[in-house]
Protein backbone atom coordinates (compact mmCIF):
# COMPACT_ATOMS: atom_id res chain seq x y z
CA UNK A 1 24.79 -3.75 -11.85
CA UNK A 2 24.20 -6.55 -14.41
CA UNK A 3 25.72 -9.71 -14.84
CA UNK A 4 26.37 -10.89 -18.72
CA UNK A 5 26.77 -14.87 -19.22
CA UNK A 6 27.54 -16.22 -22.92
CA UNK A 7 26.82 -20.23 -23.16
CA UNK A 8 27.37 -20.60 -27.08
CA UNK A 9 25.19 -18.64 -28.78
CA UNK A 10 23.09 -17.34 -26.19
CA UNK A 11 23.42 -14.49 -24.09
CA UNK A 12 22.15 -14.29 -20.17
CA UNK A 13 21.78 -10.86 -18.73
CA UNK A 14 20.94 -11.04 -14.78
CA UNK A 15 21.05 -8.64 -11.91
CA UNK A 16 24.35 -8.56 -9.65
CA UNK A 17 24.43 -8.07 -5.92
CA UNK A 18 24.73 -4.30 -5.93
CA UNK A 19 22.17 -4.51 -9.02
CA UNK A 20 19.77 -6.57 -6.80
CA UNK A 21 20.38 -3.74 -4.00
CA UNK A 22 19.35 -1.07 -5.97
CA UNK A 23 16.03 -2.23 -6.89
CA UNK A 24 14.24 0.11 -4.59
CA UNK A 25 16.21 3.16 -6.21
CA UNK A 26 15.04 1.88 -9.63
CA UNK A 27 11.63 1.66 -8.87
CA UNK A 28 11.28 4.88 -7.21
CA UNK A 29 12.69 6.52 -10.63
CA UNK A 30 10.77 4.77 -12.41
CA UNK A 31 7.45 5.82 -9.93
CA UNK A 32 9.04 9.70 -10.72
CA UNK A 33 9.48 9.03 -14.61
CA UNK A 34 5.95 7.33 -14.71
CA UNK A 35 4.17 10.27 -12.60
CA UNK A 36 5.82 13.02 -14.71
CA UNK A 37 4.88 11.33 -18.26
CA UNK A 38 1.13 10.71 -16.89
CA UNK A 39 1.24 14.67 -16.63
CA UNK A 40 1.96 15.30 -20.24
CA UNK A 41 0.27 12.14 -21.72
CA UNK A 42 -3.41 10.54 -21.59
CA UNK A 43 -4.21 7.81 -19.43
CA UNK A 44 -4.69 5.55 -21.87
CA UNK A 45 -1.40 5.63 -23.50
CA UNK A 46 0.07 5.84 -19.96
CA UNK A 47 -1.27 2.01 -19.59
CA UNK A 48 -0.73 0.72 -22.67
CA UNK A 49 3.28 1.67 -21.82
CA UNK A 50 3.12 0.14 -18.34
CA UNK A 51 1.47 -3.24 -19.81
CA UNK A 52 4.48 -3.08 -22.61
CA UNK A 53 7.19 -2.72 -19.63
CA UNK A 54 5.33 -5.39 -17.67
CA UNK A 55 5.36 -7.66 -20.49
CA UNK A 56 8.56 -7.14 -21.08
CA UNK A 57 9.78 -7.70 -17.33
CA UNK A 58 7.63 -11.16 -17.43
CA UNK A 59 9.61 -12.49 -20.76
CA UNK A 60 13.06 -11.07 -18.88
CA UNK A 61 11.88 -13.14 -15.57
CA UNK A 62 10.47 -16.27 -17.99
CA UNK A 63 14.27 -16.44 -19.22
CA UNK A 64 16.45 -16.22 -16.30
């Protein structure tokens, strides 16, 4: 589902075809996984996780 790319010492990770094809999969188990931890855990804490995994998507999309 993921394409690796070495150029010297860097390492690019990407999406494949099939990886790209599953994105609506991924984020419906991610809506499940998000709903069911919401139900055990404040709010609060629920957000600061989401801005995290945004942040983190945003630096993965920055380096592609």
């Amino acid at each position: 589902m993921v394409i690796r790319r070495l150029e010297g010492k860097f390492s690019y990770v990407s999406l494949s075809p099939t990886g790209v094809g599953r994105i609506p999969e991924i984020i419906g188990v991610y809506e499940t996984m998000e709903y069911k931890y919401t139900k055990l855990l404040s709010n609060k804490l629920v957000n600061e996780q989401k801005e995290i995994l945004n942040d983190m998507v945003d630096v993965i999309k920055d380096n592609e």
